[in-house]
N, C-alpha and C. Protein backbone atom coordinates (compact mmCIF):
# COMPACT_ATOMS: atom_id res chain seq x y z
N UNK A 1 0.82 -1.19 0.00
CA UNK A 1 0.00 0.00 0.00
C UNK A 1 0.87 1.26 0.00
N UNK A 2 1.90 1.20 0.96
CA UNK A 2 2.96 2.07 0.83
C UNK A 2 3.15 3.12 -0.40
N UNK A 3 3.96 1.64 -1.32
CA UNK A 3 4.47 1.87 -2.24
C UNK A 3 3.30 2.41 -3.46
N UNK A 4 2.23 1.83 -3.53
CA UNK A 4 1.23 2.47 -4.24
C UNK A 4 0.91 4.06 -3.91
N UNK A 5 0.59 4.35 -2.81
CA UNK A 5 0.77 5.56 -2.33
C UNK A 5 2.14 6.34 -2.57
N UNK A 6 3.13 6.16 -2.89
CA UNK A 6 4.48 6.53 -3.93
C UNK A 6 4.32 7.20 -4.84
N UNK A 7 3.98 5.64 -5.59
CA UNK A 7 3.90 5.82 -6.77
C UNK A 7 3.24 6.70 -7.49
N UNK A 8 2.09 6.76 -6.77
CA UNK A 8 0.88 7.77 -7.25
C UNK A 8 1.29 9.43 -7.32
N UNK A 9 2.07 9.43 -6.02
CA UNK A 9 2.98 10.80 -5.37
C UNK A 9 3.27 11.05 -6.74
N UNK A 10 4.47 10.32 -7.46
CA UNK A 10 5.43 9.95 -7.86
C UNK A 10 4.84 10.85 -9.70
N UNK A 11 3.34 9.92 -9.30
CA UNK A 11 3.09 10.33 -11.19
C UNK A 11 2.02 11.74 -11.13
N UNK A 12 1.38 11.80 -10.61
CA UNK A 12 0.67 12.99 -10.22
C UNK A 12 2.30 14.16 -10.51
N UNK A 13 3.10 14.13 -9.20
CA UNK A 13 4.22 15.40 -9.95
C UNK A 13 4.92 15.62 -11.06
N UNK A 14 4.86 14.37 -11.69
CA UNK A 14 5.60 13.70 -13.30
C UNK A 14 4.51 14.65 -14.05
N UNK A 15 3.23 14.43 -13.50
CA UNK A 15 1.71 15.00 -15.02
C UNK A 15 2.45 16.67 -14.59
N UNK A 16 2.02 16.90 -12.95
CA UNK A 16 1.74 18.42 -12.53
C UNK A 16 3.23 18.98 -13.52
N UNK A 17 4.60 18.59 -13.78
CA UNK A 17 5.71 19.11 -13.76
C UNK A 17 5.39 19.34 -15.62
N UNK A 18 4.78 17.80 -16.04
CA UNK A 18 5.08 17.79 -17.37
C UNK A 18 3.88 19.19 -18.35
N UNK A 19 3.24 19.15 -17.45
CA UNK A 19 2.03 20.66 -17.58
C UNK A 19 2.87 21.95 -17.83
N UNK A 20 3.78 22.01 -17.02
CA UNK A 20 4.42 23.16 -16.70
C UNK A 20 5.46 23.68 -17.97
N UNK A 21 6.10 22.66 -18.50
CA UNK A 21 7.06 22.41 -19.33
C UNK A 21 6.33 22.79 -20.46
N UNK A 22 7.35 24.08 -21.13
CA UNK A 22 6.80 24.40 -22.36
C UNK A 22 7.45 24.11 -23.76
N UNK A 23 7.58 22.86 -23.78
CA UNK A 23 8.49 22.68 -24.80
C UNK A 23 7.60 23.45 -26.34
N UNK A 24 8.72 23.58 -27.07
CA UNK A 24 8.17 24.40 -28.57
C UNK A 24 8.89 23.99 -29.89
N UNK A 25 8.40 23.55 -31.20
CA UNK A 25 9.28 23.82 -32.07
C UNK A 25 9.24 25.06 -32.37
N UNK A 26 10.23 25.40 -33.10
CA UNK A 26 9.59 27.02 -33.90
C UNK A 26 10.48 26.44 -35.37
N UNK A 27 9.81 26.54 -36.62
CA UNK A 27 10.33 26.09 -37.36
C UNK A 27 11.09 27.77 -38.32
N UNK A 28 11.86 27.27 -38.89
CA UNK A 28 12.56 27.84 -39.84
C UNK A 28 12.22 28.98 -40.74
N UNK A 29 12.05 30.20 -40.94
CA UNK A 29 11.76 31.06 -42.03
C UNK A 29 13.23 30.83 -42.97
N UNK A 30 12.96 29.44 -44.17
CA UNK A 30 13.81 29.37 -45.15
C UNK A 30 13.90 30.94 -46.35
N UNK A 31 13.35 31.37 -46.26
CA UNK A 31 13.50 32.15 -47.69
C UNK A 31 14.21 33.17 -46.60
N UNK A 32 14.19 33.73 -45.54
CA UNK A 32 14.94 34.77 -44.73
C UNK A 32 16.00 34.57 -44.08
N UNK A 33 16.10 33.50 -44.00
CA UNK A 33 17.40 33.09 -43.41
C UNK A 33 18.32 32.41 -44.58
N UNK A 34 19.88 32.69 -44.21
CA UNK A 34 20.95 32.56 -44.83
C UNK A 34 21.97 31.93 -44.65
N UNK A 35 22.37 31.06 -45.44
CA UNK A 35 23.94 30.39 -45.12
C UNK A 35 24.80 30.83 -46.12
N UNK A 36 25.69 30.99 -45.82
CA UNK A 36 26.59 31.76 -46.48
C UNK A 36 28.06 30.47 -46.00
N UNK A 37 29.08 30.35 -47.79
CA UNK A 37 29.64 29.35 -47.25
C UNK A 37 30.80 30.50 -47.53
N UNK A 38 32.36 30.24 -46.96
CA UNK A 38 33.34 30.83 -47.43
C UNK A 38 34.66 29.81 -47.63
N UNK A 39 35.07 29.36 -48.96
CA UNK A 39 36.22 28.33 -48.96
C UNK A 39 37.48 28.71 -49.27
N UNK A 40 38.55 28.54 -48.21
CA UNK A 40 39.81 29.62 -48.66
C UNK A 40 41.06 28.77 -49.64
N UNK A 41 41.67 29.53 -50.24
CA UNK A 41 42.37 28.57 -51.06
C UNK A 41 44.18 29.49 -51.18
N UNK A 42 45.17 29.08 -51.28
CA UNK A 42 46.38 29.41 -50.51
C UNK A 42 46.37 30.78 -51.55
N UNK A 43 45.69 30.85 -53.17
CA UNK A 43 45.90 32.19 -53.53
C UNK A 43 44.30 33.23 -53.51
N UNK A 44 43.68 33.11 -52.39
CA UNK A 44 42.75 33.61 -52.01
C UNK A 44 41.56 32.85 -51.40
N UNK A 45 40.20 33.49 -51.78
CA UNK A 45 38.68 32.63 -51.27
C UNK A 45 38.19 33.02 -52.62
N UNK A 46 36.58 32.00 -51.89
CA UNK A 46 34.99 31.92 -52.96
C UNK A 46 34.47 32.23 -51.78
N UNK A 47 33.16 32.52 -52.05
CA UNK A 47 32.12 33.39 -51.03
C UNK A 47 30.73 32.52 -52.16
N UNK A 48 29.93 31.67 -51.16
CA UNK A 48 28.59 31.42 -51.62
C UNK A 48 27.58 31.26 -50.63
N UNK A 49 26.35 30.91 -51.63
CA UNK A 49 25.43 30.53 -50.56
C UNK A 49 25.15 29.13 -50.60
N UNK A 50 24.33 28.48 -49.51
CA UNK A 50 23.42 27.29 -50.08
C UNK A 50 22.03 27.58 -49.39
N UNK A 51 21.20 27.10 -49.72
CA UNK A 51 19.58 27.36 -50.03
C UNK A 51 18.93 26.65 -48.76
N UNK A 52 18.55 26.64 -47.55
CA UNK A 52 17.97 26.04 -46.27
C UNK A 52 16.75 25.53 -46.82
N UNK A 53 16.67 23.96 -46.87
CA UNK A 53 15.33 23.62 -47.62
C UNK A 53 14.09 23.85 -46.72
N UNK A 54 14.59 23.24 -45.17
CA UNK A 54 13.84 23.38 -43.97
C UNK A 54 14.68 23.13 -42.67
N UNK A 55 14.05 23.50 -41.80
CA UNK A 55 14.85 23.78 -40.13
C UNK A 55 13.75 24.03 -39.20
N UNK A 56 14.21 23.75 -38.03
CA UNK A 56 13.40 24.02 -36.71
C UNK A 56 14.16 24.07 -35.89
N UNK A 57 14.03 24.34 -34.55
CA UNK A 57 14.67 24.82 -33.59
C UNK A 57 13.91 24.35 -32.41
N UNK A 58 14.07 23.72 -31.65
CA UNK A 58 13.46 23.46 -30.21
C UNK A 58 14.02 24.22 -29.26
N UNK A 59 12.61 24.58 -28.30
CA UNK A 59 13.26 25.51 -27.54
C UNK A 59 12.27 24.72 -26.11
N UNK A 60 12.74 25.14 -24.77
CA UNK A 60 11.95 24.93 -23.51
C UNK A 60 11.83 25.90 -22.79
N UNK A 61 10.82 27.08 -22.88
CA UNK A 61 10.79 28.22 -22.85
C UNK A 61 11.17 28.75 -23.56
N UNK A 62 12.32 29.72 -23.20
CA UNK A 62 12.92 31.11 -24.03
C UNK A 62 14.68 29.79 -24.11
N UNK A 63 14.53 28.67 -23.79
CA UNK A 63 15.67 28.26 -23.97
C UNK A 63 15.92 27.25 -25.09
N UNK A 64 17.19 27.35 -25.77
CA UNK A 64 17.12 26.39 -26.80
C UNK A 64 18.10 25.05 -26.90
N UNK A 65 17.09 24.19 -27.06
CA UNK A 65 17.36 22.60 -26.28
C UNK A 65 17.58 21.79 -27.76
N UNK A 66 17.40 22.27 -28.85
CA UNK A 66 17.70 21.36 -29.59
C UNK A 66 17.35 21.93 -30.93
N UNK A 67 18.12 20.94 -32.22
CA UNK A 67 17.32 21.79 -34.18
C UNK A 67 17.45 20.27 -35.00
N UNK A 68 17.21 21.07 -36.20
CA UNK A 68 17.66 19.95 -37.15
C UNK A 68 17.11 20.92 -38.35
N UNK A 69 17.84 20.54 -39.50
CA UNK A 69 17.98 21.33 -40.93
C UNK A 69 18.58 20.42 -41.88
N UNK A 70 17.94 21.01 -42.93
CA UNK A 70 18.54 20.22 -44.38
C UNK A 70 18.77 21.24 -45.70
N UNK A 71 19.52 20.98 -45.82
CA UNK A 71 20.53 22.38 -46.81
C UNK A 71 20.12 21.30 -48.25
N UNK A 72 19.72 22.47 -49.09
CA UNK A 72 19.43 21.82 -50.39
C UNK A 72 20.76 22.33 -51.29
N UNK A 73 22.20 21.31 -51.31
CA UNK A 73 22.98 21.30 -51.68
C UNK A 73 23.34 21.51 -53.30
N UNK A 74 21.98 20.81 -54.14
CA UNK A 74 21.72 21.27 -55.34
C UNK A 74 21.69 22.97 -55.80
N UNK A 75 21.64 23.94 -54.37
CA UNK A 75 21.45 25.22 -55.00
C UNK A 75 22.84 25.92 -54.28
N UNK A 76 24.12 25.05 -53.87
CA UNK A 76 25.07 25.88 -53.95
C UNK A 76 25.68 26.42 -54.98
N UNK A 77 26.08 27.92 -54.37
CA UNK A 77 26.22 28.71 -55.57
C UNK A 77 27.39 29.93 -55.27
N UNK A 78 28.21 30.29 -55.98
CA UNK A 78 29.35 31.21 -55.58
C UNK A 78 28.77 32.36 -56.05
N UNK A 79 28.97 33.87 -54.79
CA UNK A 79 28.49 34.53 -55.62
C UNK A 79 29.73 35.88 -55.52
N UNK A 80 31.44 35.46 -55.72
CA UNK A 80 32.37 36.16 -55.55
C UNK A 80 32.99 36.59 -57.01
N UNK A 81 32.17 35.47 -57.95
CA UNK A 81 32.19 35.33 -59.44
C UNK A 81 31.39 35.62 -60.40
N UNK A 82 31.19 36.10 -61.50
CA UNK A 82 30.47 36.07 -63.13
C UNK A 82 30.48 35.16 -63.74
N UNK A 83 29.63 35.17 -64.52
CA UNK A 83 30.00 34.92 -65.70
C UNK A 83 30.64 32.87 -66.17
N UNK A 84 31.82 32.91 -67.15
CA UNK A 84 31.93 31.75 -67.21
C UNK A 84 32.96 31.17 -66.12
N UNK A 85 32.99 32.07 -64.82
CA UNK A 85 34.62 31.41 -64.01
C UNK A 85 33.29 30.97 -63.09
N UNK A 86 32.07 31.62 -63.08
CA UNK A 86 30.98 31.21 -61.83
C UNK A 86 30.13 30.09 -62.31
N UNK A 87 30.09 30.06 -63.42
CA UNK A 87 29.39 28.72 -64.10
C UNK A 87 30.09 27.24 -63.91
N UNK A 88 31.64 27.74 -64.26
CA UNK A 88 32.65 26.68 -63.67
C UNK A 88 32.41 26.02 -62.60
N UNK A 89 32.67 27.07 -61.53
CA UNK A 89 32.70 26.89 -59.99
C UNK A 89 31.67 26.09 -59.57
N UNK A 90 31.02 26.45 -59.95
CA UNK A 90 29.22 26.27 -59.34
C UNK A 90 29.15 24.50 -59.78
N UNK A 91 29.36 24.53 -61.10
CA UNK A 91 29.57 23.35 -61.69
C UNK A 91 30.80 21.94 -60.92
N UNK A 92 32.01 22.74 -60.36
CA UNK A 92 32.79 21.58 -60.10
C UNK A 92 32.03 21.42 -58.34
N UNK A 93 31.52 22.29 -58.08
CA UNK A 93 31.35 22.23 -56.07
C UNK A 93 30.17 20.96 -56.82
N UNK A 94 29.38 21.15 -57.32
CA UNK A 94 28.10 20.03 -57.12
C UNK A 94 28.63 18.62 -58.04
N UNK A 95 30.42 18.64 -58.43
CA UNK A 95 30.49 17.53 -58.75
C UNK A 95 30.83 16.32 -58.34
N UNK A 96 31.31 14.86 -58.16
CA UNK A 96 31.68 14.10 -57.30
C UNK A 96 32.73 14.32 -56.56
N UNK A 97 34.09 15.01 -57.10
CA UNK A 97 35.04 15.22 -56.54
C UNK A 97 34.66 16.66 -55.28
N UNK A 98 33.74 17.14 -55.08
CA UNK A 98 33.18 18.20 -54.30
C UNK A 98 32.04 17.42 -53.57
N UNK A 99 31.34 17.99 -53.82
CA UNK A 99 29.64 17.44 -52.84
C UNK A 99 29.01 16.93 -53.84
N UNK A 100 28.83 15.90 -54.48
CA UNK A 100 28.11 15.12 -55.25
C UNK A 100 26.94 15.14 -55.77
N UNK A 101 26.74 16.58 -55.71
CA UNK A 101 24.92 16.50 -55.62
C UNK A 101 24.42 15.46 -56.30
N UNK A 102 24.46 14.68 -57.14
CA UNK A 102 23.34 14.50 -58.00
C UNK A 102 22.99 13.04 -57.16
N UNK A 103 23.95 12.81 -56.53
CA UNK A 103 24.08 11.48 -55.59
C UNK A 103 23.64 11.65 -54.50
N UNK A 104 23.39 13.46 -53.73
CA UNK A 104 23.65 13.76 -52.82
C UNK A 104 22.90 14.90 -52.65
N UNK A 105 21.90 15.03 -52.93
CA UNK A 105 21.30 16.40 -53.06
C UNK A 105 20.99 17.43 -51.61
N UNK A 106 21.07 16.60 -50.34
CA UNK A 106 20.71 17.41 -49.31
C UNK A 106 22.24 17.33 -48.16
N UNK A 107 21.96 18.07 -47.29
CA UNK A 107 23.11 17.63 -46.27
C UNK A 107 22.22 18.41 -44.95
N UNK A 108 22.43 17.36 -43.81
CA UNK A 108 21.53 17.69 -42.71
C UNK A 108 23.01 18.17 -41.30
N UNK A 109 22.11 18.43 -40.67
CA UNK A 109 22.38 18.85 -39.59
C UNK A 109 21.28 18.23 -38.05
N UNK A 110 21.73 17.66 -36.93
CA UNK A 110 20.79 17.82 -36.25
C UNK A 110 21.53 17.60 -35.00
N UNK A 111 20.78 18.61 -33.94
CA UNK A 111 21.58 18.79 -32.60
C UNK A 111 21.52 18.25 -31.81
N UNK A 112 22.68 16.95 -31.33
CA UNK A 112 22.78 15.94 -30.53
C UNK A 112 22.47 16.58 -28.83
N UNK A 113 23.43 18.05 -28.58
CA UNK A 113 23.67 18.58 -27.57
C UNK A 113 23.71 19.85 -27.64
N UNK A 114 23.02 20.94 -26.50
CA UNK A 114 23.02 22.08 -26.25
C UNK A 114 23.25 22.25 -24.84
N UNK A 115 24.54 23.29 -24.78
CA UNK A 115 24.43 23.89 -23.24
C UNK A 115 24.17 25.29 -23.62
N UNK A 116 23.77 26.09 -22.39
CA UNK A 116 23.87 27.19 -22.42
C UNK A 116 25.14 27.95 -21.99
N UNK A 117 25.68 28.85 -22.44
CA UNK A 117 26.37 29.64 -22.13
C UNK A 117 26.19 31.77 -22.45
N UNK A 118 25.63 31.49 -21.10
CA UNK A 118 25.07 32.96 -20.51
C UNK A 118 23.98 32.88 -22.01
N UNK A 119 24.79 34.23 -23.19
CA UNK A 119 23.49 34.48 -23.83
C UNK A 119 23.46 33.70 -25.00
N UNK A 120 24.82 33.22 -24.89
CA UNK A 120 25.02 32.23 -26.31
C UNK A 120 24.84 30.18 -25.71
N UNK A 121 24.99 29.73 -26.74
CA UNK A 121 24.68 28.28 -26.46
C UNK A 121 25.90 27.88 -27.15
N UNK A 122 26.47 26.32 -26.41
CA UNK A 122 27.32 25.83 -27.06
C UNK A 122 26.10 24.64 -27.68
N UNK A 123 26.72 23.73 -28.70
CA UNK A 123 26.06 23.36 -30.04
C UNK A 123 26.63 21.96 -30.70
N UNK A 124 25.86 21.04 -30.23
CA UNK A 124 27.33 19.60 -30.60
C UNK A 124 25.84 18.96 -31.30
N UNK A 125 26.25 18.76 -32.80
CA UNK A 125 25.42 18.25 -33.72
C UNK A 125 25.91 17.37 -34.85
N UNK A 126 25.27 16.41 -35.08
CA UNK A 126 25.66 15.64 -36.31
C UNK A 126 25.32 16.08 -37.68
N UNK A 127 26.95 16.51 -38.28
CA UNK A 127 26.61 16.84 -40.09
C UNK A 127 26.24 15.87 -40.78
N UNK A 128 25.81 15.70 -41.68
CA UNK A 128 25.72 14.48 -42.95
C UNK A 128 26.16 15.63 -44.33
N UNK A 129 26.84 15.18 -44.56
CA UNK A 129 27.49 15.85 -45.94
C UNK A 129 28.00 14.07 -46.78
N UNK A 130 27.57 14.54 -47.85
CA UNK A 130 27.57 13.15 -49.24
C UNK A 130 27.34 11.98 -47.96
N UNK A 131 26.79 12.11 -47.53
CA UNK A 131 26.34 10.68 -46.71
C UNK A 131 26.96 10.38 -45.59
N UNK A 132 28.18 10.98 -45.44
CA UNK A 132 28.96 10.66 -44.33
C UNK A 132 28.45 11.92 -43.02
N UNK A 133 28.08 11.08 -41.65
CA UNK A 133 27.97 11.84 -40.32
C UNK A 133 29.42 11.74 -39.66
N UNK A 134 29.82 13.00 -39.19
CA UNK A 134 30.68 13.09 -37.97
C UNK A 134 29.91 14.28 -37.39
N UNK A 135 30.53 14.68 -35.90
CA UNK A 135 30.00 15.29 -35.57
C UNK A 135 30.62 16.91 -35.26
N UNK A 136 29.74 17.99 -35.34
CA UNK A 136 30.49 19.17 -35.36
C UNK A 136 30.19 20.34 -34.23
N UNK A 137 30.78 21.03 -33.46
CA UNK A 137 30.60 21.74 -32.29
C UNK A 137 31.12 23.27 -33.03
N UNK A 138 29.66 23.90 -32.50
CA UNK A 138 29.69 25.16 -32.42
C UNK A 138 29.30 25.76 -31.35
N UNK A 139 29.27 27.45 -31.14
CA UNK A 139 28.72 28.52 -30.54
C UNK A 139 27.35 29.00 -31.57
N UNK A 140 26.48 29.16 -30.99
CA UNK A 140 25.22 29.61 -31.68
C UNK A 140 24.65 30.97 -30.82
N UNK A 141 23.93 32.28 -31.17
CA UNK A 141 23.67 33.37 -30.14
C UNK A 141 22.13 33.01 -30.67
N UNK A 142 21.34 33.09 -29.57
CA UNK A 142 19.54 33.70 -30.45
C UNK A 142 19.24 34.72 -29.45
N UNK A 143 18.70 35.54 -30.09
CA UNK A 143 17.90 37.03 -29.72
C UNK A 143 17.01 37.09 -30.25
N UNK A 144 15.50 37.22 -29.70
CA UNK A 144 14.41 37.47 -30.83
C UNK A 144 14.02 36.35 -30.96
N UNK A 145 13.91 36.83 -32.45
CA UNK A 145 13.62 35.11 -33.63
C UNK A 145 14.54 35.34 -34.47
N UNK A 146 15.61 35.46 -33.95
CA UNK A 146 17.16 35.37 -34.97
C UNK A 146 17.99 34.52 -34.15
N UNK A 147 18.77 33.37 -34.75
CA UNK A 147 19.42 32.53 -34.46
C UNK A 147 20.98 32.75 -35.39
N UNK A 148 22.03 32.85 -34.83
CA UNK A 148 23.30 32.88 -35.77
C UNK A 148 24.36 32.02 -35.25
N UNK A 149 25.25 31.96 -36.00
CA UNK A 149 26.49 30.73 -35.76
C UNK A 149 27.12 30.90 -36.62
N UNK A 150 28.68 30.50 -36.64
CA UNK A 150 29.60 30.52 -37.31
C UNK A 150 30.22 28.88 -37.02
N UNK A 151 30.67 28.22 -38.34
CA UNK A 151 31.15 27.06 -38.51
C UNK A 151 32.10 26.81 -39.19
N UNK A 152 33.09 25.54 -38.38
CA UNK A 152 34.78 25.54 -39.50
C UNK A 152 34.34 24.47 -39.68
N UNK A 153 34.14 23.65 -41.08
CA UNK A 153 33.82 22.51 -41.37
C UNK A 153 35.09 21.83 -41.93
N UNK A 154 35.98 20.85 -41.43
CA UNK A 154 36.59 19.97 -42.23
C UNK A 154 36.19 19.25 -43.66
N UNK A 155 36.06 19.54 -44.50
CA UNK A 155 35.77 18.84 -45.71
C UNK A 155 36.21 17.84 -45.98
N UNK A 156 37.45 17.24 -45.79
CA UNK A 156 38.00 16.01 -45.67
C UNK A 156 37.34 14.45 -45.12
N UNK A 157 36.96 15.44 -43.85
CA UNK A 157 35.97 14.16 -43.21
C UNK A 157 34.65 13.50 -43.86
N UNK A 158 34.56 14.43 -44.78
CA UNK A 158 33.25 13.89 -45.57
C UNK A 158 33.81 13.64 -47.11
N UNK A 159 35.08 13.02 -47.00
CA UNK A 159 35.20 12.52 -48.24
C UNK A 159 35.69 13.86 -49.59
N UNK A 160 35.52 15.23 -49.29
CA UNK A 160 35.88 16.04 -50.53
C UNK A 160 37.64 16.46 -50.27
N UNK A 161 38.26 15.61 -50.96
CA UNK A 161 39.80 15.63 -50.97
C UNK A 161 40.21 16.59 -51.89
N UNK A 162 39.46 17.17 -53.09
CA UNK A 162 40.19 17.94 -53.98
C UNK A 162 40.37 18.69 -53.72
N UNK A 163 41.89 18.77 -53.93
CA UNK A 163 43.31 20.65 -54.08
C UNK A 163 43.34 20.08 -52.89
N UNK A 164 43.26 18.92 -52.16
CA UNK A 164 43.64 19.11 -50.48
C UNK A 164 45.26 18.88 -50.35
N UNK A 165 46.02 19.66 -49.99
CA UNK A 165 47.54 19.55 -49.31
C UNK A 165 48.34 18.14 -48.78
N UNK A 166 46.92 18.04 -47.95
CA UNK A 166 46.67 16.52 -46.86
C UNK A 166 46.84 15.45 -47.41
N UNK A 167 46.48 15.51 -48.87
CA UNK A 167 46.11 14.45 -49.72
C UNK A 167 46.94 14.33 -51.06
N UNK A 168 47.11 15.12 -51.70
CA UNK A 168 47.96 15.44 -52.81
C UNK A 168 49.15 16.27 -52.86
N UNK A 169 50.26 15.91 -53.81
CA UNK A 169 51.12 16.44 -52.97
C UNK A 169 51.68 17.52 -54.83
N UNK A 170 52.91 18.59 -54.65
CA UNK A 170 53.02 19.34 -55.59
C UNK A 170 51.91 20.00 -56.06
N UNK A 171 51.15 20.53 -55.42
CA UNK A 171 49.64 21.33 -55.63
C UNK A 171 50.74 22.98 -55.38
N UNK A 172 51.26 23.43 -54.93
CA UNK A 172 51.86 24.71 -54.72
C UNK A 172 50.73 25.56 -54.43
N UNK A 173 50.35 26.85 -55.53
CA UNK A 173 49.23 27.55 -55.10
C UNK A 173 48.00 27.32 -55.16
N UNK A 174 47.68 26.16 -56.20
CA UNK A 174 46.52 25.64 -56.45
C UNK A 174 46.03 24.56 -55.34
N UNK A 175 46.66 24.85 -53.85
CA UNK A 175 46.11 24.27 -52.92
C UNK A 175 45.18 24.61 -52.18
N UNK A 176 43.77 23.73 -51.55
CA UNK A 176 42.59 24.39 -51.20
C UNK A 176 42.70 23.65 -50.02
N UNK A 177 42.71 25.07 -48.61
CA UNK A 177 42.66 24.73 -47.38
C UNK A 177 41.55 23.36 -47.24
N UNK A 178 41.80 22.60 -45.74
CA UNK A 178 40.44 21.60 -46.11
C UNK A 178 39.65 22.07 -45.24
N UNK A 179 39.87 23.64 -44.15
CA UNK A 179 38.42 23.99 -43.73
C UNK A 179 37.92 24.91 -44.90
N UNK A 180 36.52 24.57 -44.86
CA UNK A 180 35.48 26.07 -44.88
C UNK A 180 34.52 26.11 -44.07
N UNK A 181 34.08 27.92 -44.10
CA UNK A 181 33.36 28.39 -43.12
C UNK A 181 31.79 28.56 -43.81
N UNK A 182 30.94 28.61 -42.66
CA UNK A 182 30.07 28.55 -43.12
C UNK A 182 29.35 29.48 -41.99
N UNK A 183 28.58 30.60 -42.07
CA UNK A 183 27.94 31.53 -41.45
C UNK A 183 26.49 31.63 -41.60
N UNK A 184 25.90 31.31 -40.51
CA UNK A 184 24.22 31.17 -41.14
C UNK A 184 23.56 32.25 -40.02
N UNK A 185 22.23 32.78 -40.22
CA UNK A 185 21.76 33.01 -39.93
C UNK A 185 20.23 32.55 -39.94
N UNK A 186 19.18 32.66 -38.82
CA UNK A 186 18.73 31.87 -39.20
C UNK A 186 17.27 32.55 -38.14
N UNK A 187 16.40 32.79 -39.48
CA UNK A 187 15.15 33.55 -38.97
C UNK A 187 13.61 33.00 -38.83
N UNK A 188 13.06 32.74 -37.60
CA UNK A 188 12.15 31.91 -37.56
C UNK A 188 11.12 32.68 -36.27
């Protein structure tokens, strides 16, 4: 009888607590929000975007506990170029030796772990880029309904070796660092 009398304790504060708890998605404003990629290469950079197909953001209250997103990789695009050097570009990033699109058309994101830190959050999430997950840690700030972050992505780890240093050797200037950055913002 005791223990029934517990138990009961037990789930009654489990309902009263789980009442209280405001968990939320808030999903993604894709067309307003931006990723912006930047890839540096030993005789300069490219500056592009890629296209947020969809995203959400979990929050528990005003706090944010968790996301997940899928980048429509088919619409990366350089926009540091014209003409026929941007048609190029655009052309070798979505080819196998780059991000594969045609094999590979999306690349996700989703957030294993969030702490807070004061107004910013730290950010430990699994990439999928051409199929391959590792996992990647950032700083993320939200204010509002604006969410931002800055990201050093190893490219290597997901398989894109070309112009890499790491990998090929007598490349001189035509060598391409194997981070790029990637800066999103993200309005919902």
């Amino acid at each position: 009888m005791k223990n029934n009398f517990k138990m009961a304790i037990v789930l009654v504060v489990t309902i009263a607590f789980a009442s209280f708890t405001t968990l939320k998605d808030k999903q993604v404003n894709v067309k307003e929000s931006q990723v912006n990629w930047t890839g540096h290469k030993v005789t300069g950079q490219h500056d592009g975007t890629i296209t947020l197909k969809e995203g959400s953001l979990e929050f528990d209250g005003a706090t944010l506990t968790g996301g997940a997103f899928t980048m429509d990789m088919t619409s990366i695009n350089t926009t540091d170029l014209e003409g026929e050097y941007k048609t190029k570009l655009d052309g070798h990033l979505k080819a196998d030796d780059f991000f594969g699109t045609d094999k590979f058309p999306t690349a996700t994101l989703k957030f294993t772990k969030v702490k807070a830190l004061g107004s910013d959050y730290a950010v430990t999430g699994d990439l999928t880029i051409k199929g391959i997950t590792k996992p990647v840690t950032f700083k993320m700030n939200v204010a509002k309904n604006t969410a931002t972050a800055a990201l050093k992505i190893d490219r290597t780890k997901y398989d894109i070796k070309y112009g890499s240093a790491s990998f090929f050797d007598n490349l001189q200037d035509k060598a391409i660092y194997n981070e790029f950055d990637l800066n999103v913002s993200l309005k919902f």
